[in-house]
Protein backbone atom coordinates (compact mmCIF):
# COMPACT_ATOMS: atom_id res chain seq x y z
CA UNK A 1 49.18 -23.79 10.34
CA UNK A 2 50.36 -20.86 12.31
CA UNK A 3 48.57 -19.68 15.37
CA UNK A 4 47.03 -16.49 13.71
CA UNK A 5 46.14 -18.26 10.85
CA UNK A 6 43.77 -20.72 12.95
CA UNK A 7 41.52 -17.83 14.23
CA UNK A 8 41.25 -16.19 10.71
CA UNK A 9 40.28 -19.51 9.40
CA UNK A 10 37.35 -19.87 12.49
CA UNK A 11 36.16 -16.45 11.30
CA UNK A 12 35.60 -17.56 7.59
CA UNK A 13 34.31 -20.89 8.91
CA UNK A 14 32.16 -18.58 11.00
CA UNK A 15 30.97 -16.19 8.31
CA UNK A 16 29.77 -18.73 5.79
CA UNK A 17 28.09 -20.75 8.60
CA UNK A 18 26.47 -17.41 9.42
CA UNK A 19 25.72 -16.96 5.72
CA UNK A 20 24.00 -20.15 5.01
CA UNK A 21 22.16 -20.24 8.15
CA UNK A 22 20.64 -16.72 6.61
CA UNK A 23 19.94 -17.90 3.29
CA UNK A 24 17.74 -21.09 4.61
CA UNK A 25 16.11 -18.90 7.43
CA UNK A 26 15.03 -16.79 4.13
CA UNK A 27 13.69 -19.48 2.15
CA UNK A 28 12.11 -20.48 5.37
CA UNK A 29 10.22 -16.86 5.34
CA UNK A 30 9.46 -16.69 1.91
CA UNK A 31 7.56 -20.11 1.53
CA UNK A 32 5.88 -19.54 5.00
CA UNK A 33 4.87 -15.93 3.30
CA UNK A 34 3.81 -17.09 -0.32
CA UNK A 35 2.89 -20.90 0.31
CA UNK A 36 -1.11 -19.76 1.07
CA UNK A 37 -0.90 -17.73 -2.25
CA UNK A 38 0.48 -20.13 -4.42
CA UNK A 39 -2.10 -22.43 -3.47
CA UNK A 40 -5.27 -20.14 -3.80
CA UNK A 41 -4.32 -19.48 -7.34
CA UNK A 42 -3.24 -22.70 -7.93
CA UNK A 43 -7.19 -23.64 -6.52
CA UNK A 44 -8.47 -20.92 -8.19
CA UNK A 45 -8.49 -23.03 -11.50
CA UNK A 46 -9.55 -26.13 -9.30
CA UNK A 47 -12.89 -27.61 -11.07
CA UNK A 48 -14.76 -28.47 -7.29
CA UNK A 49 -17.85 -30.51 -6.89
CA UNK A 50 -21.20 -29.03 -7.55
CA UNK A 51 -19.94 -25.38 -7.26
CA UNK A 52 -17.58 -26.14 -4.35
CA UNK A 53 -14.39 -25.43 -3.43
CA UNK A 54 -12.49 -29.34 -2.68
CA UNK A 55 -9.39 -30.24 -1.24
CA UNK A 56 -8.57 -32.54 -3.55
CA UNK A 57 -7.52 -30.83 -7.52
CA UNK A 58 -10.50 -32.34 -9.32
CA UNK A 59 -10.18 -30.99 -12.47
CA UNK A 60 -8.54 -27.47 -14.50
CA UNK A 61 -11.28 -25.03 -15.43
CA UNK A 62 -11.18 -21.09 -16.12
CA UNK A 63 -14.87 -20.82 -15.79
CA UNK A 64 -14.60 -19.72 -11.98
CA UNK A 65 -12.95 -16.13 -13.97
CA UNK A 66 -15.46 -15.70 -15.88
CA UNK A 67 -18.20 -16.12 -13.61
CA UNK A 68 -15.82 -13.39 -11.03
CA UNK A 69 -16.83 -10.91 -14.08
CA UNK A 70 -20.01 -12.00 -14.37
CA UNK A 71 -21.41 -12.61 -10.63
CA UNK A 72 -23.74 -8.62 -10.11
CA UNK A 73 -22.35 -9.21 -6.30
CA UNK A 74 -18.84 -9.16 -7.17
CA UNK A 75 -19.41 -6.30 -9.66
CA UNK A 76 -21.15 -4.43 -7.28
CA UNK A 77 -18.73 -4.67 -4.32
CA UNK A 78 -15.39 -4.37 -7.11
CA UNK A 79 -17.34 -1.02 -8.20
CA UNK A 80 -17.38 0.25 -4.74
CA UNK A 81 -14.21 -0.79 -3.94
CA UNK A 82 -12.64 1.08 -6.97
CA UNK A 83 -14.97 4.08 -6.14
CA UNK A 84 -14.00 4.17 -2.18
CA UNK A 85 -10.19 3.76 -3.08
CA UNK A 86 -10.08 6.34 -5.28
CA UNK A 87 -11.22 9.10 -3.54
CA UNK A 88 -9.45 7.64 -0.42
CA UNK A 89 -5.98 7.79 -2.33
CA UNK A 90 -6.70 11.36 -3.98
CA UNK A 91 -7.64 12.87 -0.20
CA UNK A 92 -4.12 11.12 0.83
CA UNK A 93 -2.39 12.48 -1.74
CA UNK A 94 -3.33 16.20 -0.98
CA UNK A 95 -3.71 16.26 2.69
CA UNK A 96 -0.53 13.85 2.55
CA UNK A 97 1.99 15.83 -0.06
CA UNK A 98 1.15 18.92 2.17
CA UNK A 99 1.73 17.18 5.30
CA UNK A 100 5.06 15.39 3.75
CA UNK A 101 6.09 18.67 2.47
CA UNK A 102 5.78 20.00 5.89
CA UNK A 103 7.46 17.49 8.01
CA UNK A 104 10.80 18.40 6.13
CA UNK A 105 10.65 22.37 5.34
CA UNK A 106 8.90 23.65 8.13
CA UNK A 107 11.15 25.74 9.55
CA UNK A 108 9.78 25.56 13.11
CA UNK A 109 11.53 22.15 14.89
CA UNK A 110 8.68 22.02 17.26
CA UNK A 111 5.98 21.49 14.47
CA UNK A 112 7.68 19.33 12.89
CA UNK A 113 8.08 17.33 15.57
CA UNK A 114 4.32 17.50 16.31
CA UNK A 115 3.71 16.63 12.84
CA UNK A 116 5.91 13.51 12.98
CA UNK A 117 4.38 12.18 16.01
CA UNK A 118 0.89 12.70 14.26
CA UNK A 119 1.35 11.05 10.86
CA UNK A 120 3.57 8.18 12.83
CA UNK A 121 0.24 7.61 15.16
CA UNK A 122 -1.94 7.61 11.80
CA UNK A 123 0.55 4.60 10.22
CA UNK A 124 0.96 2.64 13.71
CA UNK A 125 -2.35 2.90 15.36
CA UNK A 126 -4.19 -0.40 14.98
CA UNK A 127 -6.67 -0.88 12.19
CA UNK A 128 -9.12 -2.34 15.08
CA UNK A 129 -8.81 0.48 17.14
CA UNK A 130 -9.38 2.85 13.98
CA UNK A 131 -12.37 1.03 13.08
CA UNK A 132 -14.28 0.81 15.98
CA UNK A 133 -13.54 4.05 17.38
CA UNK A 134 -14.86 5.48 13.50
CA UNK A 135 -18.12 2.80 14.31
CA UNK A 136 -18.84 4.43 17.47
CA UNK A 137 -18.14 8.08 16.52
CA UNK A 138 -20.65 7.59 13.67
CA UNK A 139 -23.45 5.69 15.69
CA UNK A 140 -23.27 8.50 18.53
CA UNK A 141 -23.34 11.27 15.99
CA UNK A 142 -26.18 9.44 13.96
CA UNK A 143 -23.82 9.89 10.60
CA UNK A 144 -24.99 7.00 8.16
CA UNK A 145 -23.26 4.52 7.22
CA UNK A 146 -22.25 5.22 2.89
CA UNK A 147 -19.34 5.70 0.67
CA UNK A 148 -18.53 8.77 2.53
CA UNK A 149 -18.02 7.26 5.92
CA UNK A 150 -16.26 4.70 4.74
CA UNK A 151 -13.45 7.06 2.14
CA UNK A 152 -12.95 9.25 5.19
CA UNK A 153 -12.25 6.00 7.61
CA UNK A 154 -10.06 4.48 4.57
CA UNK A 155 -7.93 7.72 4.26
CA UNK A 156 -6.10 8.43 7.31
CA UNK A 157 -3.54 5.74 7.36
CA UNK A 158 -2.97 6.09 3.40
CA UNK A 159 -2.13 10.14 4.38
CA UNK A 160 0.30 8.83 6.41
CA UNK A 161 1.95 6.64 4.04
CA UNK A 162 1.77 9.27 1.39
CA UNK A 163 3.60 11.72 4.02
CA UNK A 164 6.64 9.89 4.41
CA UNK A 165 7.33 9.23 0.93
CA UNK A 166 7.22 12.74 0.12
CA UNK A 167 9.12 13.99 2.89
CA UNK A 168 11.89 10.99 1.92
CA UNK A 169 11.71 12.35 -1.72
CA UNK A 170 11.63 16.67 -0.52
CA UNK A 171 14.94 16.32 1.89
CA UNK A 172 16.73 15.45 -1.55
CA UNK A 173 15.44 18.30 -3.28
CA UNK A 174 18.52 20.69 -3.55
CA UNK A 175 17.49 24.11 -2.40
CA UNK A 176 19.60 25.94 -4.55
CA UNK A 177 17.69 25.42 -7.50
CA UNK A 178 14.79 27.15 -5.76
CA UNK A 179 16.51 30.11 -4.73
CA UNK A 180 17.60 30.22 -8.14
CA UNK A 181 14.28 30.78 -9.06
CA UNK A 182 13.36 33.12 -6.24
CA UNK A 183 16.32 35.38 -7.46
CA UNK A 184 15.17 34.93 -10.59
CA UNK A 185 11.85 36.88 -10.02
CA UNK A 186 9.82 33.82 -9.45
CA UNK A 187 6.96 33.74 -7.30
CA UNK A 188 6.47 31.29 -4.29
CA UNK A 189 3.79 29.83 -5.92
CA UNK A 190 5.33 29.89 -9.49
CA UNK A 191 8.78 28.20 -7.96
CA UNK A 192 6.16 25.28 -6.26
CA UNK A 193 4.25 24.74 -9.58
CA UNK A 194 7.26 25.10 -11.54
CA UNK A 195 10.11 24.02 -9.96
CA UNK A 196 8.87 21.98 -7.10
CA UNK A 197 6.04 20.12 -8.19
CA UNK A 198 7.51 18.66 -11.51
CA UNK A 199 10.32 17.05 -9.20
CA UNK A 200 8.12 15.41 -7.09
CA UNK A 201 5.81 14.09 -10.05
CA UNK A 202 7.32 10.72 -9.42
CA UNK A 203 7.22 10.68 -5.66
CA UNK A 204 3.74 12.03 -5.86
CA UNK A 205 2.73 9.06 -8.70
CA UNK A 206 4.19 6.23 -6.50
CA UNK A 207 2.56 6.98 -3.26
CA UNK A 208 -1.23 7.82 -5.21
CA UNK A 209 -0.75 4.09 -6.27
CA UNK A 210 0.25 3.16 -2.70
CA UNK A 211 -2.40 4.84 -0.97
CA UNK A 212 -4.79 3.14 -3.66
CA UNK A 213 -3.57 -0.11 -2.90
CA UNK A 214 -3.39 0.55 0.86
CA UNK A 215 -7.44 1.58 0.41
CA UNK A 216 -8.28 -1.39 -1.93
CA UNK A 217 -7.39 -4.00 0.36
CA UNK A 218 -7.86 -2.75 3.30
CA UNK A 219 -10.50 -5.29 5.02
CA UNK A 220 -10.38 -4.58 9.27
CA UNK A 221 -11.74 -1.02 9.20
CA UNK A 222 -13.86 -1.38 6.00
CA UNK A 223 -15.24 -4.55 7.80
CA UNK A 224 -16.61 -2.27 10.59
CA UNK A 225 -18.39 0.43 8.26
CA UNK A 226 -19.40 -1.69 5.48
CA UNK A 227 -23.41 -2.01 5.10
CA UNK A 228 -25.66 -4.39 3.11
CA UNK A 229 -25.72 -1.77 0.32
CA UNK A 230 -22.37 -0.28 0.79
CA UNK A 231 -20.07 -3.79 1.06
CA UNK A 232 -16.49 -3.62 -0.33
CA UNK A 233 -14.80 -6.16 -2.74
CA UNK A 234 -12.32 -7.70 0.36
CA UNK A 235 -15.15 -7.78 3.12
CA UNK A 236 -17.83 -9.84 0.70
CA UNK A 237 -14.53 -12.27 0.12
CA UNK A 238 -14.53 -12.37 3.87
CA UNK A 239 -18.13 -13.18 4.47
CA UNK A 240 -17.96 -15.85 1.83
CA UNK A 241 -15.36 -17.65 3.22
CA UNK A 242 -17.74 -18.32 6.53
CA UNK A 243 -20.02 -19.57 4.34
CA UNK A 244 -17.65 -22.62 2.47
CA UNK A 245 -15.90 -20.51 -0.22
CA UNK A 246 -16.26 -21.23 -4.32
CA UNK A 247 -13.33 -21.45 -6.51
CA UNK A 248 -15.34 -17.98 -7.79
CA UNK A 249 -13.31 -16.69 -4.62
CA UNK A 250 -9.85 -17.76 -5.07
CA UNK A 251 -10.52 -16.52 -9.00
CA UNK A 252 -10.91 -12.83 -7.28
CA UNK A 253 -8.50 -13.13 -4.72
CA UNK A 254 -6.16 -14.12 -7.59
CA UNK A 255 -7.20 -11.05 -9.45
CA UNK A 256 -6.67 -8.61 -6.41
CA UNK A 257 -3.54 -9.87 -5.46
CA UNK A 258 -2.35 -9.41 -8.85
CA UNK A 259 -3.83 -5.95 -9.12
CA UNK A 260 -2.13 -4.95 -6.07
CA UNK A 261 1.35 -6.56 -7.50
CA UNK A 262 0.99 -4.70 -10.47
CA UNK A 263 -0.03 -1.41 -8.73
CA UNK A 264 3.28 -1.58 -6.19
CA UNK A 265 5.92 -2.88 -9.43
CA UNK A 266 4.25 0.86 -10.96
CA UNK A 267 4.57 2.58 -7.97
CA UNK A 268 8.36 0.76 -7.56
CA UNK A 269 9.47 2.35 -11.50
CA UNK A 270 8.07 6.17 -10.47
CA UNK A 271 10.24 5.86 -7.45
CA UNK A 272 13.19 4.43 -9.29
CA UNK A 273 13.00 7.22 -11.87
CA UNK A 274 12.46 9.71 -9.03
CA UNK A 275 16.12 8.69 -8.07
CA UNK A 276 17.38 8.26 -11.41
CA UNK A 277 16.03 11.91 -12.10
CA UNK A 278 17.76 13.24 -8.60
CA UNK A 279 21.37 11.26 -9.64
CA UNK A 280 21.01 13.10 -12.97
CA UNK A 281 20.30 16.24 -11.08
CA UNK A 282 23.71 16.32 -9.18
CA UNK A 283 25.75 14.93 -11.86
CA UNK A 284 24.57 18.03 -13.97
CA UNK A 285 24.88 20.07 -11.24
C-alpha cells in the first residue's frame, strides 16, 4: 500500500463507521419515538379485568371501539373537539394566508420583518405561557369560559403555522405570470382570485389540515380553558388517565392518532402536487 492510499482508505473506513453509527442512532430515535404508540394500540385491543386496563395481555377484544362510539362522554367531548378545531383552522387559514402572503410580497423590508418576528413568537412561545396568560386575561375581564374562548386560544399558533407554509409556497410563485395579467387588463383583485388563488389551492388545502390537526390535539392550552360543559376530546383522555385508564382510552387514542396520521399523509399529497404543479409551471414556461 502506498502512503496516499493509507489515508484514503482511513477516510472510507471513517465514512462508513460514521454511516452506521447514524443509522443505529436512528433506529435508536425511532423506537424511543413510536415504542409508547405501538403499545397503546397494541393495549387498546387488550381484554383487562373488570373494565380495567392490565399490564399483562389478558385477552383480544374490539369491544373497547365500540364502546369509544358509544360512551355520550366521549361523543360529547369528540363533538367539541371537531367543532373547536374547525373554526380554529378556518380563522388560521384567513388571518394566516393573509399574513403568509404578506411576509413575502410586502414590499416594505421593515414590515416584513415585524411580521416575521410576530408569527415566529406565535409558533415558539410556550403553550404554558399561552394558556395561562389566555386564563388570566379571561378571569380579569370576566369573559366566560365556552367554545369561543377556547377557538380564539386554539388559533394563534395554527395562524402561524399556516403563515409559513404560504409564504414557502408564494416566494415560488413566478411574478411574471401576474403581470401578465395586469397587462392584460386584469384587475388586482381579478389577478388574486384568478391567477393567485388557484396556485395556492394546494398550499392553502395542506396547511387548513395542519392547522386542524394542530387544534385537535392540542391538550396544554385547551387544558387551561376547558370547563365541565365545554371539555375537549384530548383533555377528558387526560383526566382519565389520573383516574386508572380503560382500554376505552387507548381505543380513542388509537383513533386520534390515526386521524391525525391520516390528516398530515393528506396534507403531505396537496403539498406534493403544489410542487408537482410549480415544476410543471417552469417546464412550460
Amino acid at each position: 500500500m502506498t502512503a496516499h492510499q493509507f489515508p484514503e482508505r482511513i477516510g472510507r473506513r471513517g465514512r462508513l463507521a460514521t454511516g452506521i453509527a447514524l443509522w443505529v442512532w436512528f433506529g435508536v430515535v425511532v423506537v424511543f419515538l413510536f415504542a409508547p404508540i405501538v403499545t397503546a394500540i397494541a393495549y387498546s385491543f387488550n381484554q383487562g379485568v373488570a373494565g380495567k386496563q392490565t399490564s399483562a395481555f389478558t385477552g383480544f377484544t374490539w369491544d373497547w371501539y365500540t364502546h369509544t362510539f358509544s360512551d355520550p362522554t366521549i361523543a360529547q367531548a369528540t363533538g367539541t373537539s371537531l367543532v373547536v378545531s374547525f373554526w380554529a383552522a378556518l380563522i388560521a387559514v384567513v388571518i394566516g394566508t393573509i399574513l403568509g402572503f404578506e411576509l413575502a410580497r410586502n414590499p416594505n423590508r421593515a414590515v416584513r420583518r415585524l411580521l416575521a418576528g410576530l408569527t415566529y413568537i406565535l409558533l415558539i412561545v410556550p403553550e404554558t405561557v399561552l394558556g395561562v396568560s389566555l386564563l388570566l386575561f379571561y378571569t380579569e375581564t370576566r369573559i366566560p369560559l365556552d367554545e369561543f374562548t377556547l377557538i380564539a386560544a386554539l388559533t394563534p399558533p395554527s395562524i402561524s403555522v399556516v403563515a409559513f407554509v404560504i409564504r414557502a409556497r408564494v416566494l415560488t410563485l413566478d411574478a411574471g405570470v401576474e403581470d401578465a395579467a395586469a397587462d392584460l387588463g386584469a384587475a388586482r383583485l381579478t389577478t388574486l382570485r384568478t391567477v393567485v388563488l388557484p396556485q395556492l389551492g394546494p398550499a392553502i388545502g395542506a396547511a387548513a389540515l395542519i392547522a386542524y390537526t394542530f387544534a385537535f390535539d392540542n391538550v396544554v392550552i385547551a387544558n387551561f380553558l376547558s370547563t365541565p360543559t365545554v371539555n375537549v376530546l384530548t383533555v377528558y383522555l387526560y383526566g382519565t388517565l389520573q383516574y386508572g385508564a380503560t382500554p376505552a382510552v387507548y381505543a380513542t387514542a388509537t383513533l386520534i392518532f390515526v386521524f391525525t396520521v391520516v390528516a398530515l399523509g393528506i396534507a403531505a399529497l396537496l403539498l406534493r402536487t403544489a410542487l408537482r404543479v410549480r415544476r410543471r409551471d417552469a417546464a412550460d414556461a
